[in-house]
N, C-alpha and C. Protein backbone atom coordinates (compact mmCIF):
# COMPACT_ATOMS: atom_id res chain seq x y z
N UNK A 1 89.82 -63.90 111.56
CA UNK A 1 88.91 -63.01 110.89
C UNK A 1 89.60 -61.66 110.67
N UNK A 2 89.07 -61.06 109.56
CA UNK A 2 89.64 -60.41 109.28
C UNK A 2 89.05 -58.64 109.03
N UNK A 3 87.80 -58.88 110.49
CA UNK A 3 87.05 -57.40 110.39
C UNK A 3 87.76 -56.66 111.18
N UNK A 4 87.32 -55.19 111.18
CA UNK A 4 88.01 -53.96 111.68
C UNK A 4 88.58 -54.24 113.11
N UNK A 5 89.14 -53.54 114.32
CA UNK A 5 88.84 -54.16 115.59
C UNK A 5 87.94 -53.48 116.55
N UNK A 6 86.91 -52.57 115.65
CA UNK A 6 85.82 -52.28 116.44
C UNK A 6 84.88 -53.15 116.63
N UNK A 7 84.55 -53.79 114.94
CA UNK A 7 83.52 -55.02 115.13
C UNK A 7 84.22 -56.25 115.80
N UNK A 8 85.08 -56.41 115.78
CA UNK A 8 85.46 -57.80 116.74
C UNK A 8 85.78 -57.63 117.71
N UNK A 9 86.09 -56.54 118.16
CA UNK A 9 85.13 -56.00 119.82
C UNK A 9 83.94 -56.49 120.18
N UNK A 10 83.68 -55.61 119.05
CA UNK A 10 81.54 -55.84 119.46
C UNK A 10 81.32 -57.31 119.20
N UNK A 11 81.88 -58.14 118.30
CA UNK A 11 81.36 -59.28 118.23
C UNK A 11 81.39 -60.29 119.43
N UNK A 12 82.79 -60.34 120.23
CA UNK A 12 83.52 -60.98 121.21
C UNK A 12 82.75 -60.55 122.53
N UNK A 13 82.21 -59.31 122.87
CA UNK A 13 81.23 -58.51 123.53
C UNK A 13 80.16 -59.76 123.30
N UNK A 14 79.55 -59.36 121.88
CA UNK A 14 77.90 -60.23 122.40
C UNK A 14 78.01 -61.36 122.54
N UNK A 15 79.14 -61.77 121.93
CA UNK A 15 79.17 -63.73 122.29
C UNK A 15 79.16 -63.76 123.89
N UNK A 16 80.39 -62.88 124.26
CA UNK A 16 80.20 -62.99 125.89
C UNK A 16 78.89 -62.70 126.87
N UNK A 17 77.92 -61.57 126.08
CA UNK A 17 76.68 -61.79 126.98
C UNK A 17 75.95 -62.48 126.84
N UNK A 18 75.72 -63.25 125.45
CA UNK A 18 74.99 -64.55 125.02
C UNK A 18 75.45 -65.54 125.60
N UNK A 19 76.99 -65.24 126.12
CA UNK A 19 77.43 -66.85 127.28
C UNK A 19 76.88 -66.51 128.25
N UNK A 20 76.39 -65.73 128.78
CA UNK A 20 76.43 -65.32 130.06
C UNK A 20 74.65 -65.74 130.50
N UNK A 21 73.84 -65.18 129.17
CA UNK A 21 72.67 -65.35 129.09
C UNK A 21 71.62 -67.10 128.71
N UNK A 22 73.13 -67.40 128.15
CA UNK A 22 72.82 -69.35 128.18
C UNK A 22 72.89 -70.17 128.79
N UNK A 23 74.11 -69.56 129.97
CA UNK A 23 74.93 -70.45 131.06
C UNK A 23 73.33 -70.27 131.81
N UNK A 24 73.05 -68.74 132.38
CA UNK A 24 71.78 -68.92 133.35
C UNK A 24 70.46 -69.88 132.93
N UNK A 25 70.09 -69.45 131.42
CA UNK A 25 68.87 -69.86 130.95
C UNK A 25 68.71 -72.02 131.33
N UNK A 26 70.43 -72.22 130.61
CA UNK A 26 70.71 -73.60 131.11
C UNK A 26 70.28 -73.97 132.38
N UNK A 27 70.90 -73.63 133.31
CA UNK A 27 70.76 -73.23 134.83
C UNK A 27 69.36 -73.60 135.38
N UNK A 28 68.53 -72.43 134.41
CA UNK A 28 67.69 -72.59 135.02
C UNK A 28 66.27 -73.48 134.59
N UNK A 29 66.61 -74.10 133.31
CA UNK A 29 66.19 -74.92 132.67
C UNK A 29 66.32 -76.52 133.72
N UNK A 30 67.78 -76.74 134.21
CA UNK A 30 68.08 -77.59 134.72
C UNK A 30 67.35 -78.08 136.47
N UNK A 31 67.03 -76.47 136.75
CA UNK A 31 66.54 -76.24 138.17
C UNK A 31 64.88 -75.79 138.42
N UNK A 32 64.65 -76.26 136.99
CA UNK A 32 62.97 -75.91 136.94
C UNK A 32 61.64 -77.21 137.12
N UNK A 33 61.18 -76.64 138.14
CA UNK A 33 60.21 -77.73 138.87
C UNK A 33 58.95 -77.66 138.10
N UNK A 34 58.78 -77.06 137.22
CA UNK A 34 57.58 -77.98 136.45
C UNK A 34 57.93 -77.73 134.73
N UNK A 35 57.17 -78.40 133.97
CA UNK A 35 57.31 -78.46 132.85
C UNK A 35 57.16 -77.14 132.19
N UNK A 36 56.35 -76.18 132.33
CA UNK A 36 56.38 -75.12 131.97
C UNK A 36 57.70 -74.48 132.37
N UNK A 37 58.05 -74.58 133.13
CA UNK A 37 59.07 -73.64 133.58
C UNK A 37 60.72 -74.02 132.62
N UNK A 38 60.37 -75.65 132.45
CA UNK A 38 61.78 -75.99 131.75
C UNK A 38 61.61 -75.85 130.44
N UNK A 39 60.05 -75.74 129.68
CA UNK A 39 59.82 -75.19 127.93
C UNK A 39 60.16 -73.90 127.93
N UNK A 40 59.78 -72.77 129.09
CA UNK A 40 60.59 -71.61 128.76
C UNK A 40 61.93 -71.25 128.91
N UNK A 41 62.71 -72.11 129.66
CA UNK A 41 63.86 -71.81 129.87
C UNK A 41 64.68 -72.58 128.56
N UNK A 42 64.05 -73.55 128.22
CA UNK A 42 64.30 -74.31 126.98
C UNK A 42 64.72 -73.33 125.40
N UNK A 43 63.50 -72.62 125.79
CA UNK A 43 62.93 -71.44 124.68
C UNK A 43 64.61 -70.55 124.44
N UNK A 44 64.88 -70.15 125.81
CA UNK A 44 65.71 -69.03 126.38
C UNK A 44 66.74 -69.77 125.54
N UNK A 45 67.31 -70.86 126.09
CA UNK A 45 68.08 -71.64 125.54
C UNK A 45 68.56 -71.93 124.18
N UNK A 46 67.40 -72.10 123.49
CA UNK A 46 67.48 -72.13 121.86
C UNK A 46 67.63 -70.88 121.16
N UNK A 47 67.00 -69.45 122.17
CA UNK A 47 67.18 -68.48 121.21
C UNK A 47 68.57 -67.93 121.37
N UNK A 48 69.13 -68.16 122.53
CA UNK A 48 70.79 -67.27 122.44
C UNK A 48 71.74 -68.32 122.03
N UNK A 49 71.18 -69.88 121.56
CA UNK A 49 72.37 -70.46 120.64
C UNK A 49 71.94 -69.68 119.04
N UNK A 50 71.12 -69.93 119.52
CA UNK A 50 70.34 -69.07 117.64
C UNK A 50 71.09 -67.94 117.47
N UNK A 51 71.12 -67.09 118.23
CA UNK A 51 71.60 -65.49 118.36
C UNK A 51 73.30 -65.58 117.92
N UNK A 52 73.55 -66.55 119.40
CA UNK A 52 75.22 -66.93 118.75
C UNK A 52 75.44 -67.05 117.35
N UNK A 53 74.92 -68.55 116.71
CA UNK A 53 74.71 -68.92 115.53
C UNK A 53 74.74 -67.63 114.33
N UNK A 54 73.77 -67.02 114.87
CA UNK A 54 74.20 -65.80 113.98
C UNK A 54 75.09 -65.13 113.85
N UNK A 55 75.32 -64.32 115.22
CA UNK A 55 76.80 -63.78 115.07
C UNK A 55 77.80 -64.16 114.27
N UNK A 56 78.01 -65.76 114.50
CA UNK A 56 79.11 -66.46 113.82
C UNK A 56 78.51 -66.26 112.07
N UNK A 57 77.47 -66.62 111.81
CA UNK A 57 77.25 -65.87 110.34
C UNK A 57 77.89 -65.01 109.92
N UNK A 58 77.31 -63.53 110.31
CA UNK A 58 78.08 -62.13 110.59
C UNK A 58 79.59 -62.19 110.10
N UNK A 59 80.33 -62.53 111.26
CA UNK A 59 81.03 -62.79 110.98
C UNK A 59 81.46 -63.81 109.96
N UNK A 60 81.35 -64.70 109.44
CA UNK A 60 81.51 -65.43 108.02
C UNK A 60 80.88 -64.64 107.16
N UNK A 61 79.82 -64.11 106.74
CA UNK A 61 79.77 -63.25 105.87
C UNK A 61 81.35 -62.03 105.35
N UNK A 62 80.93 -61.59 106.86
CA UNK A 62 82.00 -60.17 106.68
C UNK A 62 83.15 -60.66 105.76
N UNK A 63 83.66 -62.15 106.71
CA UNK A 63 85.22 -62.18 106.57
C UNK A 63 85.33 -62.17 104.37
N UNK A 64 83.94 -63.25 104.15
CA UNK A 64 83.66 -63.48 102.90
C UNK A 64 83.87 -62.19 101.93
N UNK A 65 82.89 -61.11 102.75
CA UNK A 65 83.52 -59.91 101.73
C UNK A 65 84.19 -59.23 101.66
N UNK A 66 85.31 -59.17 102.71
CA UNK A 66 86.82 -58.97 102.74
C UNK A 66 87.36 -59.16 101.46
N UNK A 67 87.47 -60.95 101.40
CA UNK A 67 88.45 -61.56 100.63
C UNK A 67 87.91 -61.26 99.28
């Protein structure tokens, strides 16, 4: 990619707290004793691949209006 290296700082930044925030949500999805507890951790789950997902947009956009 080919953005500044402030934003691919920041980008490499939120991927890493979105890992950080999926690994637990997983976690605790995996370690949840009733059904409610594993639809919200489920929830957790889907929204920081979502979040990722975006980022990686972001970034494909950007690189797009580079070139």
């Amino acid at each position: 990619m080919d953005e500044p290296p402030d934003l691919s700082l920041l980008f490499h930044r939120l991927n890493n707290q979105l890992g950080i925030i999926l690994a637990h949500a997983e976690l605790l999805e995996s370690k949840a004793t009733s059904d409610a507890g594993r639809s919200r951790a489920g929830q957790v789950v889907s929204s920081a691949l979502g979040a990722m997902a975006t980022v990686k947009e972001i970034r494909r956009q950007l690189a797009a209006d580079v070139e």
